[in-house]
C-alpha atoms as a PDB file:
ATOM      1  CA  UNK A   1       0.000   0.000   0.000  1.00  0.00           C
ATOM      2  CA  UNK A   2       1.416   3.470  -1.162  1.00  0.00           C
ATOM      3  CA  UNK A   3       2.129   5.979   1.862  1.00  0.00           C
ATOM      4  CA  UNK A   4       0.007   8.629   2.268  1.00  0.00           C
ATOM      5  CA  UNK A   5       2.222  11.572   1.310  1.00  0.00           C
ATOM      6  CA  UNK A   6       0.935  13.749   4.467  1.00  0.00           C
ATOM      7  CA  UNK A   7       2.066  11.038   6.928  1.00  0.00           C
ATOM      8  CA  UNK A   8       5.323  10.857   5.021  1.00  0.00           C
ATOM      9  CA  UNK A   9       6.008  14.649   5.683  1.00  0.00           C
ATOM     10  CA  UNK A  10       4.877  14.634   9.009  1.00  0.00           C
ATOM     11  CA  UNK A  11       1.926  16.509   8.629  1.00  0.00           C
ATOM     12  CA  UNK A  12      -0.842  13.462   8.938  1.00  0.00           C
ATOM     13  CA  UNK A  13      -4.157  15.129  11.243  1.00  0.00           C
ATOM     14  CA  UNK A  14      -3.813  14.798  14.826  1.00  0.00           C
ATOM     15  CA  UNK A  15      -6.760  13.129  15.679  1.00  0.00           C
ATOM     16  CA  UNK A  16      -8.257  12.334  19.224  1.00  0.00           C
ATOM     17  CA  UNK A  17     -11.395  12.442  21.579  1.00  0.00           C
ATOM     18  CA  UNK A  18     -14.316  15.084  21.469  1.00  0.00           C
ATOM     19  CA  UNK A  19     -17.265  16.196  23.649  1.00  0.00           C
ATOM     20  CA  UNK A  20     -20.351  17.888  22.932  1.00  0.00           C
ATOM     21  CA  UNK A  21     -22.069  20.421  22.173  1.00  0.00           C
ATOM     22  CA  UNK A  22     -24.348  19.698  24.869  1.00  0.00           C
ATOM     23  CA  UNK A  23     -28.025  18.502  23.700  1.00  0.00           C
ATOM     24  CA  UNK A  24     -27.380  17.787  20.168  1.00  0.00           C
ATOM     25  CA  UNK A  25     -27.288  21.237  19.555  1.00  0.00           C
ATOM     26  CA  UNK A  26     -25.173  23.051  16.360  1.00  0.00           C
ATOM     27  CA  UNK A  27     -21.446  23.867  17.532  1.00  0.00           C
ATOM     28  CA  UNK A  28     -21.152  27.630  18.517  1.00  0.00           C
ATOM     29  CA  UNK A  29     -17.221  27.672  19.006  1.00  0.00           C
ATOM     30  CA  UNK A  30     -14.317  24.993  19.302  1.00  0.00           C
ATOM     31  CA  UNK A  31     -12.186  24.855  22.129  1.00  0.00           C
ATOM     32  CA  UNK A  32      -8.897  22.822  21.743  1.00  0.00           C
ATOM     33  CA  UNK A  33      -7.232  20.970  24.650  1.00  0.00           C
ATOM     34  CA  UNK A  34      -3.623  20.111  24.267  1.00  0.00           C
ATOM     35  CA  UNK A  35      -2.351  17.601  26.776  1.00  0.00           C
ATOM     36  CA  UNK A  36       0.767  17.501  28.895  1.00  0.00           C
ATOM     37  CA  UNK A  37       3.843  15.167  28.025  1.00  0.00           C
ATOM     38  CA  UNK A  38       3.520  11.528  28.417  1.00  0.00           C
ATOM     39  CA  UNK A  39      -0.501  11.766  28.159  1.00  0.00           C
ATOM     40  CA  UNK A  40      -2.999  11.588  25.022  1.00  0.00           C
ATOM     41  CA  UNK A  41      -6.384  13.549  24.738  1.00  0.00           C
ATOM     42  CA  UNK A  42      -8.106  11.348  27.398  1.00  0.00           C
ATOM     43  CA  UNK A  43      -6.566  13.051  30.184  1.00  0.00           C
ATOM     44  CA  UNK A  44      -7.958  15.977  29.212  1.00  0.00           C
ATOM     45  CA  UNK A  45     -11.500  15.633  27.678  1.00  0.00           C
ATOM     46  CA  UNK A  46     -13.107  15.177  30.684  1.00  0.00           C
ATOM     47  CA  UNK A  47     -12.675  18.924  30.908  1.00  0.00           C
ATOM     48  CA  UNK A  48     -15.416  19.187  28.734  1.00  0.00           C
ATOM     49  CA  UNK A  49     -18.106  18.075  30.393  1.00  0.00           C
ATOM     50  CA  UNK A  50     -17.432  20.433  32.922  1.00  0.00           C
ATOM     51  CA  UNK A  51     -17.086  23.569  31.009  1.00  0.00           C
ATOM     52  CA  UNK A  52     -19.568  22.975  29.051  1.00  0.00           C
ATOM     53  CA  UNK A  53     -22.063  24.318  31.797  1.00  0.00           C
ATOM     54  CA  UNK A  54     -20.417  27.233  31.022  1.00  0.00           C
ATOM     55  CA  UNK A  55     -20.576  26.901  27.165  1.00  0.00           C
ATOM     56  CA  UNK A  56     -23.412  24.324  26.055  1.00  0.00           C
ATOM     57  CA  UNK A  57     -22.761  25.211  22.214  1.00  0.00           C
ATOM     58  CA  UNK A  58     -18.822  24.029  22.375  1.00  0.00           C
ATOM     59  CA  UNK A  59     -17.000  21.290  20.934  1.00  0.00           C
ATOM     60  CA  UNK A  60     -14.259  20.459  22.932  1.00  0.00           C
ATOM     61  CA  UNK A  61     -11.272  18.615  21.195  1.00  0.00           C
ATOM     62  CA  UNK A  62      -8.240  16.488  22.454  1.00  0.00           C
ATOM     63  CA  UNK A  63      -5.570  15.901  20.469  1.00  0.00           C
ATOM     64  CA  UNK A  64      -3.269  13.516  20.964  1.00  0.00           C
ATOM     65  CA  UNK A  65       0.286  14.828  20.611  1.00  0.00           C
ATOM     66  CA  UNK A  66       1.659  14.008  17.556  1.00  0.00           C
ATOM     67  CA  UNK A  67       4.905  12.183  18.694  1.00  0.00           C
ATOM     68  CA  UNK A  68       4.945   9.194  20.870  1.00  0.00           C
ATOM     69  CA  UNK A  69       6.412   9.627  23.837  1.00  0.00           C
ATOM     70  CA  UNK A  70       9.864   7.426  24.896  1.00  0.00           C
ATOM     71  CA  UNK A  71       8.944   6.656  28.629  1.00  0.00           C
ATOM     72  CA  UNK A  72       5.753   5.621  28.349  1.00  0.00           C
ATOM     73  CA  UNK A  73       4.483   2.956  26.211  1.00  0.00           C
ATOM     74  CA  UNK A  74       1.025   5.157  25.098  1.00  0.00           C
ATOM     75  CA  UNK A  75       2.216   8.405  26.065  1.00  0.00           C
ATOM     76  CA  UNK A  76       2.381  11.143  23.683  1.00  0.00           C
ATOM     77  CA  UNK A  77       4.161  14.060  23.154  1.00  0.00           C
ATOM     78  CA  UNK A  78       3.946  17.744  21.353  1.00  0.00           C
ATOM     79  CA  UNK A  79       8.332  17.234  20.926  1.00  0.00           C
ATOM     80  CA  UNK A  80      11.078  15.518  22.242  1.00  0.00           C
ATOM     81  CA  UNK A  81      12.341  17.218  25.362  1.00  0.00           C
ATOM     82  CA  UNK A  82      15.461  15.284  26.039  1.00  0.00           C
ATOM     83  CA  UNK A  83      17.821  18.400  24.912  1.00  0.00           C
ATOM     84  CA  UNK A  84      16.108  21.093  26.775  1.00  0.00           C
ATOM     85  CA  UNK A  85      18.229  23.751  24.996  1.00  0.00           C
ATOM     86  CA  UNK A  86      16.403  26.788  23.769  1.00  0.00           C
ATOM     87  CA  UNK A  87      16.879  26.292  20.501  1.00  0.00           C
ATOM     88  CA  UNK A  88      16.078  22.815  20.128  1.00  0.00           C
ATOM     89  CA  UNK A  89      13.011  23.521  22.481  1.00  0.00           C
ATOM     90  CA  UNK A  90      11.990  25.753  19.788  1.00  0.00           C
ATOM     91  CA  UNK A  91      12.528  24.151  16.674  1.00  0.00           C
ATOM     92  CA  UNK A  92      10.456  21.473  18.402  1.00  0.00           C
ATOM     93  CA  UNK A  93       7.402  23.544  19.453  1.00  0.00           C
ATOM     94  CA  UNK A  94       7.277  25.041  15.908  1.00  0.00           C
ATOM     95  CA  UNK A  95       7.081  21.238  14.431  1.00  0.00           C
ATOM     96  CA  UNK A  96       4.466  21.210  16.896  1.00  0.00           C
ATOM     97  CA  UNK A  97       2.519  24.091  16.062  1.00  0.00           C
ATOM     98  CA  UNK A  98       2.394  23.273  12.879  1.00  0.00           C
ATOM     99  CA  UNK A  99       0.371  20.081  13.285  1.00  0.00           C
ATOM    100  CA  UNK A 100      -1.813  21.848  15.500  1.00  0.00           C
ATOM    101  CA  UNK A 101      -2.254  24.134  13.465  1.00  0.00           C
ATOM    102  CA  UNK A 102      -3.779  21.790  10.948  1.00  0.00           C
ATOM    103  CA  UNK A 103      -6.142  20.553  13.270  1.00  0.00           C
ATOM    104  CA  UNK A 104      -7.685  23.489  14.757  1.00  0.00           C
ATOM    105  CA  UNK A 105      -8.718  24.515  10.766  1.00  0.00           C
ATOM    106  CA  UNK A 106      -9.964  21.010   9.789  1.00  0.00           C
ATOM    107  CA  UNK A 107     -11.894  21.071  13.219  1.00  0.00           C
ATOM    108  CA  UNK A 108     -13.475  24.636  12.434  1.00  0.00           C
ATOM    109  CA  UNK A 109     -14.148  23.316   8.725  1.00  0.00           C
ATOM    110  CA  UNK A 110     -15.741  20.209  10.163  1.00  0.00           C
ATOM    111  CA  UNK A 111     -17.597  21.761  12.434  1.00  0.00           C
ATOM    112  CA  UNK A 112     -19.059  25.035   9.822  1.00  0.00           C
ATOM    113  CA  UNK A 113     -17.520  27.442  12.592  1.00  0.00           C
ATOM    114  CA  UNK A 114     -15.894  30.723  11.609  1.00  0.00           C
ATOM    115  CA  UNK A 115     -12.386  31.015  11.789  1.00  0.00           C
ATOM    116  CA  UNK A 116     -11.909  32.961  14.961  1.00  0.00           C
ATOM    117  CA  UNK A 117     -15.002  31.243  16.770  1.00  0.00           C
ATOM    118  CA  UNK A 118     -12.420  29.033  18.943  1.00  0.00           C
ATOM    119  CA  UNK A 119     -10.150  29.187  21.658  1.00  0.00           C
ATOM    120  CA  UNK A 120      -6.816  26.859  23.229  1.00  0.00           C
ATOM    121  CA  UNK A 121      -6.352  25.372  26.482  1.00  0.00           C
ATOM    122  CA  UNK A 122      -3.291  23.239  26.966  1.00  0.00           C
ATOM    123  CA  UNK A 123      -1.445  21.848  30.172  1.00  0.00           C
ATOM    124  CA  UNK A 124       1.787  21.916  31.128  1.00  0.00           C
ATOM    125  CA  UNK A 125       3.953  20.745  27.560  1.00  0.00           C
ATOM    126  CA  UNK A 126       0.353  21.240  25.965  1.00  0.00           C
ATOM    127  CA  UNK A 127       0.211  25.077  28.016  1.00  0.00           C
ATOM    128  CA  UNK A 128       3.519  25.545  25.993  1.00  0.00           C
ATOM    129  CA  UNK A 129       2.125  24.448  22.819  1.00  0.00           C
ATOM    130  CA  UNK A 130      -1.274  26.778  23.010  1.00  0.00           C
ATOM    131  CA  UNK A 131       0.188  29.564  24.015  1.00  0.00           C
ATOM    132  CA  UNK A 132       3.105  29.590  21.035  1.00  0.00           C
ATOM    133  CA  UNK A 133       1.075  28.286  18.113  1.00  0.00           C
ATOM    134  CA  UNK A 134      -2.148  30.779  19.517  1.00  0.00           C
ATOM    135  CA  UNK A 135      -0.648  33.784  19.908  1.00  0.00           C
ATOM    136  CA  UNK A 136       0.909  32.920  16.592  1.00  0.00           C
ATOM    137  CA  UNK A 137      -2.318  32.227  14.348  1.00  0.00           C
ATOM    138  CA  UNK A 138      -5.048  35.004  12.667  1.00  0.00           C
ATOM    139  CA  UNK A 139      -7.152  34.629  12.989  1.00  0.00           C
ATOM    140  CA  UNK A 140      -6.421  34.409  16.389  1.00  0.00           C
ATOM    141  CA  UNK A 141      -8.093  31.886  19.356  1.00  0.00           C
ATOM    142  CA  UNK A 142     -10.745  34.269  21.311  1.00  0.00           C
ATOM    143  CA  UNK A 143      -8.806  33.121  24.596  1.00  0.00           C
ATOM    144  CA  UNK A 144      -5.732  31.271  25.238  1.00  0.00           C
ATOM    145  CA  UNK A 145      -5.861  29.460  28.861  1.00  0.00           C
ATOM    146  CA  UNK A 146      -2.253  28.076  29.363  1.00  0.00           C
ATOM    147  CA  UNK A 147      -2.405  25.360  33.295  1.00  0.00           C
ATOM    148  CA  UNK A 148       1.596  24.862  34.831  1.00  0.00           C
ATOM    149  CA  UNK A 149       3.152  25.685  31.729  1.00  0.00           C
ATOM    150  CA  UNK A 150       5.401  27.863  30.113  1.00  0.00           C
ATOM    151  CA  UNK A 151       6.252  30.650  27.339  1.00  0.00           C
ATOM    152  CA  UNK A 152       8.942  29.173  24.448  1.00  0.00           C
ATOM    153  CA  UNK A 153      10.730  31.719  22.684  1.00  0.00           C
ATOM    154  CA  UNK A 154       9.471  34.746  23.875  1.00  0.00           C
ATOM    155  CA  UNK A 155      12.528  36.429  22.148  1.00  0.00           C
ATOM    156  CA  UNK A 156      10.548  35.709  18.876  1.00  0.00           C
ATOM    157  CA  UNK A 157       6.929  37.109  19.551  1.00  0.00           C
ATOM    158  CA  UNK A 158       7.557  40.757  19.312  1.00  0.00           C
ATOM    159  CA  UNK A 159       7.782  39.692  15.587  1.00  0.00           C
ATOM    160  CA  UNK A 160       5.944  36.764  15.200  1.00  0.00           C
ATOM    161  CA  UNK A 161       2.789  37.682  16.976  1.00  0.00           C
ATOM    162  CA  UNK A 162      -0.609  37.816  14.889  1.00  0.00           C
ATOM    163  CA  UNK A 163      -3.009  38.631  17.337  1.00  0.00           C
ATOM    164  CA  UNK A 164      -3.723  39.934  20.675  1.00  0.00           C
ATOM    165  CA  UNK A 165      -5.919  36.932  22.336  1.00  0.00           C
ATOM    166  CA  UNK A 166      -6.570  37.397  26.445  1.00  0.00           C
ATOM    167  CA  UNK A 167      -4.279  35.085  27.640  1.00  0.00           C
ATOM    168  CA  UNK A 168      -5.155  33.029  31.216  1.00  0.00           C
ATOM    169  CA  UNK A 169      -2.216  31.185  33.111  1.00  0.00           C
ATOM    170  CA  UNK A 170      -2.757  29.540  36.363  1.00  0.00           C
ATOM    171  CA  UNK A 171      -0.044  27.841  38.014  1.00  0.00           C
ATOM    172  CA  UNK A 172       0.237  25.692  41.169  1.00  0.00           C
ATOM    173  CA  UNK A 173       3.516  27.519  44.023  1.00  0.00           C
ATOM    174  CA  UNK A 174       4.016  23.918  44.953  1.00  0.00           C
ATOM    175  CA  UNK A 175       4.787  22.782  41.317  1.00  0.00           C
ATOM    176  CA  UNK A 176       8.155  20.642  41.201  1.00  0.00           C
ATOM    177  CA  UNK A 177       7.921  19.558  38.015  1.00  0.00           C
ATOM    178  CA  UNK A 178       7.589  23.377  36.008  1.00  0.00           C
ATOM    179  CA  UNK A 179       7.969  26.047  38.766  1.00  0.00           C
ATOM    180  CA  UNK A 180       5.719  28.780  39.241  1.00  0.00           C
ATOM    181  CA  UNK A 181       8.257  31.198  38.019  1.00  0.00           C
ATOM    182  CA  UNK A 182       7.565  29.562  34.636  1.00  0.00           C
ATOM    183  CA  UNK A 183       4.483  31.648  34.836  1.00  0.00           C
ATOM    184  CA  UNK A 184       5.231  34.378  36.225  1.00  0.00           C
ATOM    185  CA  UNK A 185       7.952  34.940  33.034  1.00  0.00           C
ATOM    186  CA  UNK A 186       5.663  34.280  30.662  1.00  0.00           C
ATOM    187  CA  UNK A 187       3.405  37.100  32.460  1.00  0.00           C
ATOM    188  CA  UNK A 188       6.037  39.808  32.248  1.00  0.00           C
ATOM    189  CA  UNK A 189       6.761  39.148  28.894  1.00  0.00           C
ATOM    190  CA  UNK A 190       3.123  39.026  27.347  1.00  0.00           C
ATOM    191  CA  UNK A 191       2.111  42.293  29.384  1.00  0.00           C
ATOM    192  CA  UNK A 192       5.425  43.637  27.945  1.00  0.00           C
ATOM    193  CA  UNK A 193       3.760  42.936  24.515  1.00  0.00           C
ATOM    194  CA  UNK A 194       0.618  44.577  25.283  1.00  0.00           C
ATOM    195  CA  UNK A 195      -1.758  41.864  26.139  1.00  0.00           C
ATOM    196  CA  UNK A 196      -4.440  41.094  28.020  1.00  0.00           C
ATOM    197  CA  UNK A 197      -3.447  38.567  30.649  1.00  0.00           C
ATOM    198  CA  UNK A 198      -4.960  37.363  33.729  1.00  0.00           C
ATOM    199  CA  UNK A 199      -2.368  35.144  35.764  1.00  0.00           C
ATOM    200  CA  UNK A 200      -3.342  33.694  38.933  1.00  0.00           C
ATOM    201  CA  UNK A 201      -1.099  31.216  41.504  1.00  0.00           C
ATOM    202  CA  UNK A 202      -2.560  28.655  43.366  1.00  0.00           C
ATOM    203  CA  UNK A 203      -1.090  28.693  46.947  1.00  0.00           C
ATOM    204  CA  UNK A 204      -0.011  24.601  47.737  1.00  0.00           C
ATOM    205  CA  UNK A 205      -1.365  22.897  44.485  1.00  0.00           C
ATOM    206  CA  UNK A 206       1.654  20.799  42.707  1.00  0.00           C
ATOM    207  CA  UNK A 207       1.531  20.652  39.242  1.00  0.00           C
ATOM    208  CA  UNK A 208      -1.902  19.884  38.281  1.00  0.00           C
ATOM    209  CA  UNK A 209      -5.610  21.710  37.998  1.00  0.00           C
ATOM    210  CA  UNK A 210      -7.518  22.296  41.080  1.00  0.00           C
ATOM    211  CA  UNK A 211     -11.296  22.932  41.233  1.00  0.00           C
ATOM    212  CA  UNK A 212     -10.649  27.018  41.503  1.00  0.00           C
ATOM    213  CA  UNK A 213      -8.255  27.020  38.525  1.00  0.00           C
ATOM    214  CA  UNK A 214     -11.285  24.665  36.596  1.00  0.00           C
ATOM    215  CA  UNK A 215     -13.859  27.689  37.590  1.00  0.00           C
ATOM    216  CA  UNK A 216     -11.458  30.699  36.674  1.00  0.00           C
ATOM    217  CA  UNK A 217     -11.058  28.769  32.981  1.00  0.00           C
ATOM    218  CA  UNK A 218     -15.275  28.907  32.709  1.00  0.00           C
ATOM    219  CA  UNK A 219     -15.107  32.127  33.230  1.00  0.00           C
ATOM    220  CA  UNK A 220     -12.261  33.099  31.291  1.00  0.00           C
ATOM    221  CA  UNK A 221     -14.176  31.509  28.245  1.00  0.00           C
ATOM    222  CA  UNK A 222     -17.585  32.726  28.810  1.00  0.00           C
ATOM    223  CA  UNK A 223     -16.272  36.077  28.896  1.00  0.00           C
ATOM    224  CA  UNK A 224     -14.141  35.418  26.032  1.00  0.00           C
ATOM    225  CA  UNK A 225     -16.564  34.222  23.724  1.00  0.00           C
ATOM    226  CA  UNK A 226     -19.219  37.139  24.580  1.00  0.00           C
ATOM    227  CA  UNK A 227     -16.848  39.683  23.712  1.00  0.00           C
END
């Protein structure tokens, strides 16, 4: 059997689980959730049935990264981080990007949504993902909500940058795994650009979501996508 010429250049559709919209209902707006590093989209879709409280018209999304992931044997990732230099971080999360990229427009096409009507969510490696392939799209995401994550190359966005989407980052002070200062970086630097960003630290959590930082994300949609 021939290959299929977009698997053979990397670029085959990430693919993964979706939820809703709620009641059978027509989708009103997409909202993509990238998963963290050694995961697929099942650790994050249950997501959906809880914001979508907040949003009955969404279709949530879950890729699963598009690289499998070394250390565990169905674990996925967005790109290898065994040479954590910058500039292999980089090339990696634009390889990334990308592929995400290609899913977020087949999604909207699938779906009959207009271009801007969705937003990105992503934890930890998937935080890193959303917020560099988001802030780099137009049009852009209507929010970007980025859980214990980080900002890659944020040398590059002064030029790069397409759009000015309110950005949300919530990180736990008891995260050993990506430090809170992570966040805190990434703050500075997209309120140096001019952005709308809400950052909030969650006093004892570790590197996960808690119920508050699940409740600040409804929000941070609803208001996002009745602007």
């Amino acid at each position: 059997m021939a290959a299929d010429p977009l698997i053979a250049e990397g670029k085959a559709p990430l693919d993964g689980p979706r939820y809703g919209p709620k009641d059978g209902r027509k989708a009103e707006q997409l909202i993509v959730l990238c998963h963290g590093i050694g995961a697929d989209g099942y650790d994050l879709i249950d997501l959906a049935s809880y914001w979508s409280a907040a949003l009955p018209g969404a279709c949530f999304a879950a890729p699963n990264a598009p690289e499998p992931y070394p250390l565990a044997p169905h674990g996925r990732q967005w790109f290898d981080i065994a040479d954590r230099s910058p500039a292999t971080l980089t090339a990696g999360v634009r390889r990334a990007r990308e592929k995400l990229d290609l899913f977020i427009d087949s999604e909207l096409a699938r779906l009959a949504l207009p271009a801007s009507e969705y937003a990105l969510m992503g934890f930890s490696q998937g935080a890193m993902t959303a917020l560099f392939a988001g802030l780099r799209r137009a049009p852009g995401p209507r929010a970007v909500l980025a859980y214990s994550g980080a900002l890659i190359a944020p040398e590059t966005l002064a030029l790069e940058r397409r759009n000015s989407a309110p950005v949300l980052l919530v990180h736990g002070e008891a995260d050993e795994v990506l430090p809170a200062f992570l966040s805190r970086d990434a703050e500075r630097a997209l309120t140096a650009e001019g952005m709308a960003v809400e950052a909030h630290f969650r006093p004892g959590l570790g590197h996960g979501i808690d119920d508050a930082g699940l409740s600040l994300g409804a929000l941070f949609l609803q208001r996002a996508f009745a602007a």
